[in-house]
PDB file of N, CA and C in Angstrom:
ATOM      1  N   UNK A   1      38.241 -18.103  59.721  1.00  0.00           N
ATOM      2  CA  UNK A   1      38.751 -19.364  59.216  1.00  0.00           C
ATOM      3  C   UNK A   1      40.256 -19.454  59.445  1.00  0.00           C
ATOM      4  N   UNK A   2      40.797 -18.199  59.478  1.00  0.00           N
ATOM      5  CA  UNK A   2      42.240 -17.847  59.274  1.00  0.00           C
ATOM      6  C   UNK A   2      42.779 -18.642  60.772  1.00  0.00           C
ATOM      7  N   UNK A   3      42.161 -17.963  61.887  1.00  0.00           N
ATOM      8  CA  UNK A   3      42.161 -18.075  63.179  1.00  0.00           C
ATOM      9  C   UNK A   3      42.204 -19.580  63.741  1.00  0.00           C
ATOM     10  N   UNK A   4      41.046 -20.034  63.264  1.00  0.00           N
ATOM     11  CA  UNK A   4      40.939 -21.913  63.504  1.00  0.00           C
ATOM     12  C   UNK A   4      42.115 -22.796  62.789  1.00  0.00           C
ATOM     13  N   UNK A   5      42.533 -22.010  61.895  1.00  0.00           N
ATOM     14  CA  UNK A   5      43.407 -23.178  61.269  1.00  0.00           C
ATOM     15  C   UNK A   5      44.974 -22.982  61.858  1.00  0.00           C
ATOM     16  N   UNK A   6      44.948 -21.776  62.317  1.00  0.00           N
ATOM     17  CA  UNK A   6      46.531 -21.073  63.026  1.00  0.00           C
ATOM     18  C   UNK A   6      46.255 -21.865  64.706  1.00  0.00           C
ATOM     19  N   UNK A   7      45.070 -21.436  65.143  1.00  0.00           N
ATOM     20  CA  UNK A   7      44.638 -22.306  66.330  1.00  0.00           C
ATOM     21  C   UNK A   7      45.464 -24.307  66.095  1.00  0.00           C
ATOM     22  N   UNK A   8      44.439 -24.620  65.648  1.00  0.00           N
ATOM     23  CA  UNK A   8      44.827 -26.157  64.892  1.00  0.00           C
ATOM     24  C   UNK A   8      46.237 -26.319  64.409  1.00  0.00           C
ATOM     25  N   UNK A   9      46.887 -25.513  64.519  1.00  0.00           N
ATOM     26  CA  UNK A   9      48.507 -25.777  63.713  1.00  0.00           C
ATOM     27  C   UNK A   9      48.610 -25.735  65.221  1.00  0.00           C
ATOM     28  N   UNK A  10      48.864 -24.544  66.148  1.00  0.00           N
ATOM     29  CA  UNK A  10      49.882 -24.315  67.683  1.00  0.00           C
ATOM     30  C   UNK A  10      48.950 -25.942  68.205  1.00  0.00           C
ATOM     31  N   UNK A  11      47.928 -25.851  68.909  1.00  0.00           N
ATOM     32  CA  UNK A  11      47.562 -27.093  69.197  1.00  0.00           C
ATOM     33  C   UNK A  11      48.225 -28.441  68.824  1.00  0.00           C
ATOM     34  N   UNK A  12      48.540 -28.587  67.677  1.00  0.00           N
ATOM     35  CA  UNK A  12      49.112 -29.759  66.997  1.00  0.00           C
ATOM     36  C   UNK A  12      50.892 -29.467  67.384  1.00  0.00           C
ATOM     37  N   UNK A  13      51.121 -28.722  67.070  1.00  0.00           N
ATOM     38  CA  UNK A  13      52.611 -28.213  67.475  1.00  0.00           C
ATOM     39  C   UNK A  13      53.268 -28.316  69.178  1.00  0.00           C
ATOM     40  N   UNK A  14      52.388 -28.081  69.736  1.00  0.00           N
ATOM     41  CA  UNK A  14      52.268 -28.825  71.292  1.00  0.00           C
ATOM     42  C   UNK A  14      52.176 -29.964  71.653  1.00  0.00           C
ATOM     43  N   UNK A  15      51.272 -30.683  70.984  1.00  0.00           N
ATOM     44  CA  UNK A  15      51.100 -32.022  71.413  1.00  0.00           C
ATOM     45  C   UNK A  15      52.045 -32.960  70.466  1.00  0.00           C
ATOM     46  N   UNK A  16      52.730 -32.725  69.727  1.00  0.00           N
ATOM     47  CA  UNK A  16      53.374 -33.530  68.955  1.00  0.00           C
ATOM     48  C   UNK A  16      55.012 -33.460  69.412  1.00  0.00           C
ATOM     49  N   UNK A  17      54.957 -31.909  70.358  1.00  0.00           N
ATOM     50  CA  UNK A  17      56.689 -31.975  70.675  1.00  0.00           C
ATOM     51  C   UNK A  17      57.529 -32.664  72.069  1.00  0.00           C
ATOM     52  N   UNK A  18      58.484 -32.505  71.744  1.00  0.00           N
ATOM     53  CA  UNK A  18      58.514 -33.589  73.040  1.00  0.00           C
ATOM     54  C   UNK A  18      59.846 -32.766  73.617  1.00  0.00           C
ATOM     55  N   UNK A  19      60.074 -33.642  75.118  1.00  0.00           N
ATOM     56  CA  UNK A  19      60.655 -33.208  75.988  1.00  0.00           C
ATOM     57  C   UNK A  19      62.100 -33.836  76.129  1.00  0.00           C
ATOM     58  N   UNK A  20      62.862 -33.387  76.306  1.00  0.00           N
ATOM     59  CA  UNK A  20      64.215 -34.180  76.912  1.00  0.00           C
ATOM     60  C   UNK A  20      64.721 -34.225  78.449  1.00  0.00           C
ATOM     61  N   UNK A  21      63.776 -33.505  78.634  1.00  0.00           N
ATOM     62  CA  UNK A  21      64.384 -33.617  79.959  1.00  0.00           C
ATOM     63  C   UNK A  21      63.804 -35.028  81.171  1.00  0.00           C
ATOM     64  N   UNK A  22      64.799 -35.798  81.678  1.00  0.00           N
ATOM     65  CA  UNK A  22      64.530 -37.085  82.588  1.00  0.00           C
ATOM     66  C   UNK A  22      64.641 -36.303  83.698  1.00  0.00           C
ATOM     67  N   UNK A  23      63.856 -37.470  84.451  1.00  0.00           N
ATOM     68  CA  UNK A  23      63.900 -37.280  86.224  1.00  0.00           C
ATOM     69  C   UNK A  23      64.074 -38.331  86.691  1.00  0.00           C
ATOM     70  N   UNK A  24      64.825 -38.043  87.904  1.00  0.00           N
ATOM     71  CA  UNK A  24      65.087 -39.266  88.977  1.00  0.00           C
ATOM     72  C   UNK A  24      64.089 -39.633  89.654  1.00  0.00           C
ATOM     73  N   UNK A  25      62.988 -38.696  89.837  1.00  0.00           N
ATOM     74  CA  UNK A  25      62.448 -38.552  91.238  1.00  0.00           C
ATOM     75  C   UNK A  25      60.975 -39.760  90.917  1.00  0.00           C
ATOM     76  N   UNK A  26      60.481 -40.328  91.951  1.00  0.00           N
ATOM     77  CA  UNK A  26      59.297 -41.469  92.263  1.00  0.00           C
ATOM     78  C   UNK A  26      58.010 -40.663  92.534  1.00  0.00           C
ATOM     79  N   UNK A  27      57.154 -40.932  91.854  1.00  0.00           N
ATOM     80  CA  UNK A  27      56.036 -39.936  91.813  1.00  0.00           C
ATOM     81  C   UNK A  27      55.022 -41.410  92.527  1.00  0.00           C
ATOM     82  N   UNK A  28      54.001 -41.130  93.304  1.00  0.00           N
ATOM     83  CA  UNK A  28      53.353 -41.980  93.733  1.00  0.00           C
ATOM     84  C   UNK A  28      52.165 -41.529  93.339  1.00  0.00           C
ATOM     85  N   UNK A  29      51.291 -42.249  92.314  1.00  0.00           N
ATOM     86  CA  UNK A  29      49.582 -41.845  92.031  1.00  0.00           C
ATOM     87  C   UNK A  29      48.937 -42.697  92.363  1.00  0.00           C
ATOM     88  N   UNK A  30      47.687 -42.550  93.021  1.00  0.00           N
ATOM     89  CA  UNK A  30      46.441 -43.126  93.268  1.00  0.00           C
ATOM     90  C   UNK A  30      45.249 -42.707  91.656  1.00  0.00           C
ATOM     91  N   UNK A  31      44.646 -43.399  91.993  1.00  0.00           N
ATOM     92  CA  UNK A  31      43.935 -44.290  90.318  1.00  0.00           C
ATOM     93  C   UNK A  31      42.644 -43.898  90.857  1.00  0.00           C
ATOM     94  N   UNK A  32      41.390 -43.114  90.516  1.00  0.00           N
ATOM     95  CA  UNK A  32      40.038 -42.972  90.963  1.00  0.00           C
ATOM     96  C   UNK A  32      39.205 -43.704  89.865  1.00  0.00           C
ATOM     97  N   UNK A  33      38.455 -44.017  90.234  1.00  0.00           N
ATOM     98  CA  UNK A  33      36.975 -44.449  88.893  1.00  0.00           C
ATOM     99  C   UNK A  33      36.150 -43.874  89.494  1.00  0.00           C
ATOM    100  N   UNK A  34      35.729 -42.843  88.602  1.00  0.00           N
ATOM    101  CA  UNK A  34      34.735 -41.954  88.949  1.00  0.00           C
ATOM    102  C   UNK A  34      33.431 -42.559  88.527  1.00  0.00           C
ATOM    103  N   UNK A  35      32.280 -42.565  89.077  1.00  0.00           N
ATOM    104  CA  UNK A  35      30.983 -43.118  88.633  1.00  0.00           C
ATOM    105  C   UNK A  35      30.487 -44.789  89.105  1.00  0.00           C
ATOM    106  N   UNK A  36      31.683 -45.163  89.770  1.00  0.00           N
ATOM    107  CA  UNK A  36      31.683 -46.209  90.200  1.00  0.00           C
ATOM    108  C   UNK A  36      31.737 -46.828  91.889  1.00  0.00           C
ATOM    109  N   UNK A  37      31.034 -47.881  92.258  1.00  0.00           N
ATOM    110  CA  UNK A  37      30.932 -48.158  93.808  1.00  0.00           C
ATOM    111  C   UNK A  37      30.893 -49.959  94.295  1.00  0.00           C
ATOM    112  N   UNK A  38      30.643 -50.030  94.938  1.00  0.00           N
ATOM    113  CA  UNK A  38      31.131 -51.046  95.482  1.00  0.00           C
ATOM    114  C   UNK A  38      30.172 -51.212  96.674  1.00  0.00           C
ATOM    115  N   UNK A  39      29.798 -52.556  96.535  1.00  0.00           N
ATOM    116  CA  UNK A  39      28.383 -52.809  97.500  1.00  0.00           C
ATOM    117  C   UNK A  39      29.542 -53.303  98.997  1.00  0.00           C
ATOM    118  N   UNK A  40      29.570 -53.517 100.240  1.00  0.00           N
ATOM    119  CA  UNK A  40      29.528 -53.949 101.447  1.00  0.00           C
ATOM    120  C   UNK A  40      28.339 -53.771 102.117  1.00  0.00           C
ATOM    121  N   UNK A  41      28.725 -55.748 102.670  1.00  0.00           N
ATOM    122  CA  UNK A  41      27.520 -56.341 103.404  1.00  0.00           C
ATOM    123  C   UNK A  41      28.360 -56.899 104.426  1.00  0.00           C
ATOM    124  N   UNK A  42      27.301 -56.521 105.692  1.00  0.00           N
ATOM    125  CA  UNK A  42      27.717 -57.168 106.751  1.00  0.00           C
ATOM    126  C   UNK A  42      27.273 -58.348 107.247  1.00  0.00           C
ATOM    127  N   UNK A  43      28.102 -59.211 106.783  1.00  0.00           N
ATOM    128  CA  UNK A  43      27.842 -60.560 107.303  1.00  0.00           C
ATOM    129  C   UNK A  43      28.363 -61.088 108.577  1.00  0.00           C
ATOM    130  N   UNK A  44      28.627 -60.727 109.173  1.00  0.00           N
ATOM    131  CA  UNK A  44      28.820 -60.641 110.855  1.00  0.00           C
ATOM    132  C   UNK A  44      28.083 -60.704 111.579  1.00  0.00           C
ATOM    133  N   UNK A  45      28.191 -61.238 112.849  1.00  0.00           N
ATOM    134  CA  UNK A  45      26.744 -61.388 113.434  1.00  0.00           C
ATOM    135  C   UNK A  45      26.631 -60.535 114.492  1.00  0.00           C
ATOM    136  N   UNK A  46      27.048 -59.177 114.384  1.00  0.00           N
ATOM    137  CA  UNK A  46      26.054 -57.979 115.135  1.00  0.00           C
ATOM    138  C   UNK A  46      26.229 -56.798 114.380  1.00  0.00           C
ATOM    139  N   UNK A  47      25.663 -56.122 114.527  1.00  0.00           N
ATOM    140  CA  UNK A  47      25.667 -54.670 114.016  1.00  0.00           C
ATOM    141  C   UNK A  47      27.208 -53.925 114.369  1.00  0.00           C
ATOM    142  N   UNK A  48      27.026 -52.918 112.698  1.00  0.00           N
ATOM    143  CA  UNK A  48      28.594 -52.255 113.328  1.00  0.00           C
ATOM    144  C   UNK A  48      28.289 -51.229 112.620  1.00  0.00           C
ATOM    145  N   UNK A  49      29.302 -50.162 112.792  1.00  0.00           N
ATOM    146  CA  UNK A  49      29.121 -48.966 112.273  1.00  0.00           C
ATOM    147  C   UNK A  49      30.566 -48.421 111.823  1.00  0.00           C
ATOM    148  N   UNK A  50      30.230 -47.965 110.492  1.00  0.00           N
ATOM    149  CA  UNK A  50      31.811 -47.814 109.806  1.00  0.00           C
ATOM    150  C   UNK A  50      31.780 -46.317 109.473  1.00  0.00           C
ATOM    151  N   UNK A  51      32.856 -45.507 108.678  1.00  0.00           N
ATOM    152  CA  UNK A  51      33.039 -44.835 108.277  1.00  0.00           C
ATOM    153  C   UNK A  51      33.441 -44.817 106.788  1.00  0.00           C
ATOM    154  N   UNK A  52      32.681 -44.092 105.884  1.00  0.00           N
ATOM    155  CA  UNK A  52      33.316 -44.603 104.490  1.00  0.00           C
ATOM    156  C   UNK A  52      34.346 -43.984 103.930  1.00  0.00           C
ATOM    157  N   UNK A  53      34.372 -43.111 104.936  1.00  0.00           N
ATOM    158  CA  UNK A  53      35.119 -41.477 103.663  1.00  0.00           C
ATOM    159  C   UNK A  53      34.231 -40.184 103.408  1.00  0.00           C
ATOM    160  N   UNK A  54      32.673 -40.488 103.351  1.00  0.00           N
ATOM    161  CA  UNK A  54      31.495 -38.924 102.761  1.00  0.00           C
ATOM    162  C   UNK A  54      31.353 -39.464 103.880  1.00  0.00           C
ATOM    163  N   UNK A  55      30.895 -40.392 105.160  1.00  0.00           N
ATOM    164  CA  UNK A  55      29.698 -40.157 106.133  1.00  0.00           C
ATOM    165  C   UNK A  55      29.940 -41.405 107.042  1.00  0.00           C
ATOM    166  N   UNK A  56      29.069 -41.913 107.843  1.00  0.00           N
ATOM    167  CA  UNK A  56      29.043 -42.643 108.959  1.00  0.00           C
ATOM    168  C   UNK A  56      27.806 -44.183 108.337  1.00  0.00           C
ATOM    169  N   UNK A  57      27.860 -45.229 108.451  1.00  0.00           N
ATOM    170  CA  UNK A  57      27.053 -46.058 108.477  1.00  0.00           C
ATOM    171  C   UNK A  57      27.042 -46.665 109.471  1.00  0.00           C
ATOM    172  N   UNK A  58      25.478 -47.254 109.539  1.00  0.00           N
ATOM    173  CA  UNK A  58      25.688 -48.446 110.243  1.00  0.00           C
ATOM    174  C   UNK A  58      24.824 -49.281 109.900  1.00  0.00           C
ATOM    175  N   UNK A  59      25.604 -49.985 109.953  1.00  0.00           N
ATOM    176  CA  UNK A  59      24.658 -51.834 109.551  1.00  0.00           C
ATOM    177  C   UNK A  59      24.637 -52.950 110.401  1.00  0.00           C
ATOM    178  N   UNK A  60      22.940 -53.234 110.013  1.00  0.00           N
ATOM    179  CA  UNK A  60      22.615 -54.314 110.747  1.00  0.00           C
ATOM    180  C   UNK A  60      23.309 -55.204 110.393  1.00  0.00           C
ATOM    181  N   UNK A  61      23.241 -56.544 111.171  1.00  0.00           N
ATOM    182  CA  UNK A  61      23.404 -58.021 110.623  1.00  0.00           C
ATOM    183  C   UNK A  61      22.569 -57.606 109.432  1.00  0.00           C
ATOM    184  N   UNK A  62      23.350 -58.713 107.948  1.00  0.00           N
ATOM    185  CA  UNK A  62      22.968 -59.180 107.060  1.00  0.00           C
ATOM    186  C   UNK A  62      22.215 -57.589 105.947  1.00  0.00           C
ATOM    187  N   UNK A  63      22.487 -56.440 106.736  1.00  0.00           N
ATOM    188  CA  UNK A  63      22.186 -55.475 105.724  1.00  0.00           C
ATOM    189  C   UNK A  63      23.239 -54.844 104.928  1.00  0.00           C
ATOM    190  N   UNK A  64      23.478 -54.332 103.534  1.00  0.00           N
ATOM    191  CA  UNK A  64      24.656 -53.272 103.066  1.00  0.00           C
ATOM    192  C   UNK A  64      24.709 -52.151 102.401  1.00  0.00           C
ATOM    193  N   UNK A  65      25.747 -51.969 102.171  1.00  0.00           N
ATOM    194  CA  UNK A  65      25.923 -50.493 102.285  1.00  0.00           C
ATOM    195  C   UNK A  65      26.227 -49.983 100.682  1.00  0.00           C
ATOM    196  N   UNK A  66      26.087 -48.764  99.477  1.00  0.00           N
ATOM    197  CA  UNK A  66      27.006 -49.131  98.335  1.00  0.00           C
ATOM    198  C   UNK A  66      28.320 -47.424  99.049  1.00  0.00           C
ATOM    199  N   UNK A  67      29.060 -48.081  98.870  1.00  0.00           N
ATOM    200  CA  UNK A  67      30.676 -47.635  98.727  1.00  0.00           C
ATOM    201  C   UNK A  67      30.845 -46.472  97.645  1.00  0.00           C
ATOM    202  N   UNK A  68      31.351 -45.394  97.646  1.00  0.00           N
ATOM    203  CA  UNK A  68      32.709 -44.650  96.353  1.00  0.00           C
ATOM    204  C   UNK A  68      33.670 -45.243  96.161  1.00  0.00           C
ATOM    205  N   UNK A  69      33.669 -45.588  95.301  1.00  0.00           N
ATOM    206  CA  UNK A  69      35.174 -46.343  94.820  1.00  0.00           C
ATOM    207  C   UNK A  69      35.928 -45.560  94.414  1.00  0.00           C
ATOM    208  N   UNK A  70      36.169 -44.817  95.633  1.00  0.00           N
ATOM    209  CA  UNK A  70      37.985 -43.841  95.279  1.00  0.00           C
ATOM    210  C   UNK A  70      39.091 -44.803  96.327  1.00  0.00           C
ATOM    211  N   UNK A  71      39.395 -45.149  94.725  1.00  0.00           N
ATOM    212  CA  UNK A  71      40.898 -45.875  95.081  1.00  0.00           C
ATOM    213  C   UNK A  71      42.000 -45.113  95.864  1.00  0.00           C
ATOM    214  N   UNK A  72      42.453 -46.208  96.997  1.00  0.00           N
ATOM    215  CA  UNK A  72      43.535 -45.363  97.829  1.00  0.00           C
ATOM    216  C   UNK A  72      42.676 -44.692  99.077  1.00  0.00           C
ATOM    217  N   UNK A  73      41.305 -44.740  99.158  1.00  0.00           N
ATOM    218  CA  UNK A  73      40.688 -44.331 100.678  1.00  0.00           C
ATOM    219  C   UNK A  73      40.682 -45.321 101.359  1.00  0.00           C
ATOM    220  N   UNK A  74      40.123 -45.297 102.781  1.00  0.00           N
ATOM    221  CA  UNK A  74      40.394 -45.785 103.818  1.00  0.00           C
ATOM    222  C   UNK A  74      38.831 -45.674 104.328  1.00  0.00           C
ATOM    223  N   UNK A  75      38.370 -47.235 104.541  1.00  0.00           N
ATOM    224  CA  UNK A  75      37.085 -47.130 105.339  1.00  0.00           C
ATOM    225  C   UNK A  75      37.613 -47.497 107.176  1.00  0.00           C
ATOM    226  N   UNK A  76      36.987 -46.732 107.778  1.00  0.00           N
ATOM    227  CA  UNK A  76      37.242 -46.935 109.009  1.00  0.00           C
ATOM    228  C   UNK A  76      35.867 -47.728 110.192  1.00  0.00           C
ATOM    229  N   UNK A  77      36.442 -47.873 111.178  1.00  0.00           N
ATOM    230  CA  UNK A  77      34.997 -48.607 112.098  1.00  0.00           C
ATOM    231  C   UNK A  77      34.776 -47.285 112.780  1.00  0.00           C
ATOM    232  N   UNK A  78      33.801 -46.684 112.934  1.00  0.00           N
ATOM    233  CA  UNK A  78      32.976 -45.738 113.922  1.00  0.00           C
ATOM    234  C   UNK A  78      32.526 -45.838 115.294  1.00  0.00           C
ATOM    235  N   UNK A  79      32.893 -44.775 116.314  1.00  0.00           N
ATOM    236  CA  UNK A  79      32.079 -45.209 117.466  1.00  0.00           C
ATOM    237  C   UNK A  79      31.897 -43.684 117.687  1.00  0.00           C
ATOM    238  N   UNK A  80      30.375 -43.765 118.285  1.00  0.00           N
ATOM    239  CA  UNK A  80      29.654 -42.783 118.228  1.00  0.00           C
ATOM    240  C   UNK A  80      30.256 -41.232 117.610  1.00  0.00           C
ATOM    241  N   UNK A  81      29.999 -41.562 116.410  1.00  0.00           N
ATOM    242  CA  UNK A  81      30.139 -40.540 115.435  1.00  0.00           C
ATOM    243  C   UNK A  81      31.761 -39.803 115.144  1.00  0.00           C
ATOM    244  N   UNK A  82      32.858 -41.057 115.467  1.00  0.00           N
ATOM    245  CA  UNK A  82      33.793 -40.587 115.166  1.00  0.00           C
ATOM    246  C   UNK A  82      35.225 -41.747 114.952  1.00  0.00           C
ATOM    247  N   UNK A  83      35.512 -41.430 113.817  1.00  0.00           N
ATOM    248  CA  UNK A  83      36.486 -42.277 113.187  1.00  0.00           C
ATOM    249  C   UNK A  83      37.338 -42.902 114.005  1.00  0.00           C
ATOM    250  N   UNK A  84      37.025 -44.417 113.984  1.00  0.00           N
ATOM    251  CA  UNK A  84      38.554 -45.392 114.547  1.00  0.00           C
ATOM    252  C   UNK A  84      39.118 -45.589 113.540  1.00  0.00           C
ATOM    253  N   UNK A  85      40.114 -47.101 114.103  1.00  0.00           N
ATOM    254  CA  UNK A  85      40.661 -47.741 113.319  1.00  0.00           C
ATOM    255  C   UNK A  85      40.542 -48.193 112.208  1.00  0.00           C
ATOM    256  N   UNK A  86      41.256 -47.920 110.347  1.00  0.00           N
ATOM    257  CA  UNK A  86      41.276 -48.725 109.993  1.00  0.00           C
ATOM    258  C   UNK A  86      40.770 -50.423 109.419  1.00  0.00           C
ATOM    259  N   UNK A  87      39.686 -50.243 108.747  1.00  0.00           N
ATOM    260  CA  UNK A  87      39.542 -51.566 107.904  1.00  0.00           C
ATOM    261  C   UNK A  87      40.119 -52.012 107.048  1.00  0.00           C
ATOM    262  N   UNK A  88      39.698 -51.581 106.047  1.00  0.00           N
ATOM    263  CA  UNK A  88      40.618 -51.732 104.817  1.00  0.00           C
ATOM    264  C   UNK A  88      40.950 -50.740 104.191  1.00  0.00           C
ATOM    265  N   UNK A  89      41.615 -50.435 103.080  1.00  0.00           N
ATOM    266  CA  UNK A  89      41.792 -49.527 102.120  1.00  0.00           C
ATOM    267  C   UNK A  89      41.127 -49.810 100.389  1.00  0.00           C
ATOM    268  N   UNK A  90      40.491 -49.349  99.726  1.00  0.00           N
ATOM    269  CA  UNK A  90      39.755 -49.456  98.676  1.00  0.00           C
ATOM    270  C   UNK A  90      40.708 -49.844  97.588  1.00  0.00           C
ATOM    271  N   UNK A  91      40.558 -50.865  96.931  1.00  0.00           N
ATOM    272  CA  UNK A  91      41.486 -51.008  95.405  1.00  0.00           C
ATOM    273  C   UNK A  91      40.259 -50.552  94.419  1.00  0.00           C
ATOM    274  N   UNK A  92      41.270 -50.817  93.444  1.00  0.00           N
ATOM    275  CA  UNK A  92      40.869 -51.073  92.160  1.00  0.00           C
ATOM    276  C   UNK A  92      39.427 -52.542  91.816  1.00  0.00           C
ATOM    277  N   UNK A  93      40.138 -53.402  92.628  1.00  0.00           N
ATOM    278  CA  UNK A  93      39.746 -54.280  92.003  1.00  0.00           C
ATOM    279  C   UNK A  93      38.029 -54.735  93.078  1.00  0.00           C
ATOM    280  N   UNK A  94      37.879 -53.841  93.230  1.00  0.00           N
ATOM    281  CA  UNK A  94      37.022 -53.760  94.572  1.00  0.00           C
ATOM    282  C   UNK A  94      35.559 -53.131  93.749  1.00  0.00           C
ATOM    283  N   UNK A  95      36.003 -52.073  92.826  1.00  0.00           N
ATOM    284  CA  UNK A  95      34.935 -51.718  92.004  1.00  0.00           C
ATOM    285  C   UNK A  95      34.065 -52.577  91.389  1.00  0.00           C
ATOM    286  N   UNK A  96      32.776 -52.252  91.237  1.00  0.00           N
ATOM    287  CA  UNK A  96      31.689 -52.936  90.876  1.00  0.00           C
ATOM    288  C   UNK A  96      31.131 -54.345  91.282  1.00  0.00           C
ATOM    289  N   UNK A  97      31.619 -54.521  92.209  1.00  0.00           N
ATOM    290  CA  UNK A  97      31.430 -55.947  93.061  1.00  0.00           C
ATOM    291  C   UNK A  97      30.930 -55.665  94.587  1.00  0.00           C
ATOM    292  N   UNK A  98      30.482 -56.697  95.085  1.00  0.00           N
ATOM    293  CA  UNK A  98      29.809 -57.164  96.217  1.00  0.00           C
ATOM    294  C   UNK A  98      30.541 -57.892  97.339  1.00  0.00           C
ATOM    295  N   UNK A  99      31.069 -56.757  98.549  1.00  0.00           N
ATOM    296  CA  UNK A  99      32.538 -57.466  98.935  1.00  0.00           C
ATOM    297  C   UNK A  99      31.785 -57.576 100.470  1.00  0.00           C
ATOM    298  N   UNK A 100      31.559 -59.141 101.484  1.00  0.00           N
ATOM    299  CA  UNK A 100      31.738 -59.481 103.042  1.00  0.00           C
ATOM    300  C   UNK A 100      32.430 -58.512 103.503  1.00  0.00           C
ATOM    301  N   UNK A 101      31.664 -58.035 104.393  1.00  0.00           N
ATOM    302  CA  UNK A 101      32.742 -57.870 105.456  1.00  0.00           C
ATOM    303  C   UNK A 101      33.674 -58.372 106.442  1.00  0.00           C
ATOM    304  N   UNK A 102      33.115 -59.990 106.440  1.00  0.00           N
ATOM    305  CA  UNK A 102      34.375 -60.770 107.103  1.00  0.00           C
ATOM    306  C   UNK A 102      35.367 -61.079 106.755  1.00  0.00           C
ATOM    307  N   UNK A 103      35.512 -61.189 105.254  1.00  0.00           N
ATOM    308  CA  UNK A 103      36.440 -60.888 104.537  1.00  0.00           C
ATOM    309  C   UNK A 103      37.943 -60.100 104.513  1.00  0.00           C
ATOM    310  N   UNK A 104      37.411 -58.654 104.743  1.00  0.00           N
ATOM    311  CA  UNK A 104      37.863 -57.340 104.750  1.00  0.00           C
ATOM    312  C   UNK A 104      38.746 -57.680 106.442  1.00  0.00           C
ATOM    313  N   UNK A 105      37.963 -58.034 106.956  1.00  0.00           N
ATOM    314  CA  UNK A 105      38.236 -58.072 108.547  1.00  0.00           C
ATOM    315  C   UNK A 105      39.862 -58.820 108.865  1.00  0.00           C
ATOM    316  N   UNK A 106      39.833 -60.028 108.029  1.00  0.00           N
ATOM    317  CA  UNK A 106      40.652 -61.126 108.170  1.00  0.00           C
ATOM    318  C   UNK A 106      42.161 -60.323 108.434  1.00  0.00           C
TER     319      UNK A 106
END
C-alpha cells in the first residue's frame, strides 16, 4: 500500500512540474488518425493504377479503392509496379469521406 501511494505522489510530482526552459527552434508535425480511411473512386474514363503508400492499385473506370488516412502521405500514379509522380498528398480533412479522383487531379 506503502509503495502505490509513494508511486502516486512521484507520478503526480512529474506531471504537475513545469519547465522554464523556451526554444527558438520550429518543430514541424504531421497529425495521423489511426483507424481511419478514406474511400477513392475513379471517375475518369480509363483505368489507372496508383500507389497508396502499403501497395499498388488499380482501378477500373467507375471502381474504388478505401485509403489509410495517414496524414502527410503521398499517393502516387503507378506504372508497372513502380512509383511515379505525385497525386496528391492526404489531409486531415480527407478522412472518412468519399473523394473523385478528378478532383484530386485538377
Amino acid at each position: 500500500m506503502k509503495l502505490a501511494i509513494i508511486t502516486i505522489s512521484l507520478l503526480s510530482v512529474f506531471t504537475f512540474s513545469t519547465t522554464t526552459e523556451v526554444s527558438s527552434e520550429t518543430v514541424e508535425t504531421t497529425e495521423e488518425v489511426y483507424g481511419s480511411s478514406f474511400s477513392l473512386i475513379n471517375d475518369t474514363k480509363s483505368k489507372v493504377s496508383i500507389y497508396t503508400g502499403s501497395g499498388y492499385v488499380s482501378l477500373n473506370k467507375g471502381s474504388k479503392t478505401s485509403i489509410s488516412c495517414k496524414v502527410g502521405k503521398t499517393v502516387h500514379w503507378a506504372n508497372k509496379g513502380k512509383k511515379g509522380d505525385v497525386i496528391f498528398k492526404i489531409t486531415s480533412d480527407m478522412c472518412g469521406e468519399t473523394i473523385k479522383l478528378s478532383k484530386l487531379m485538377d
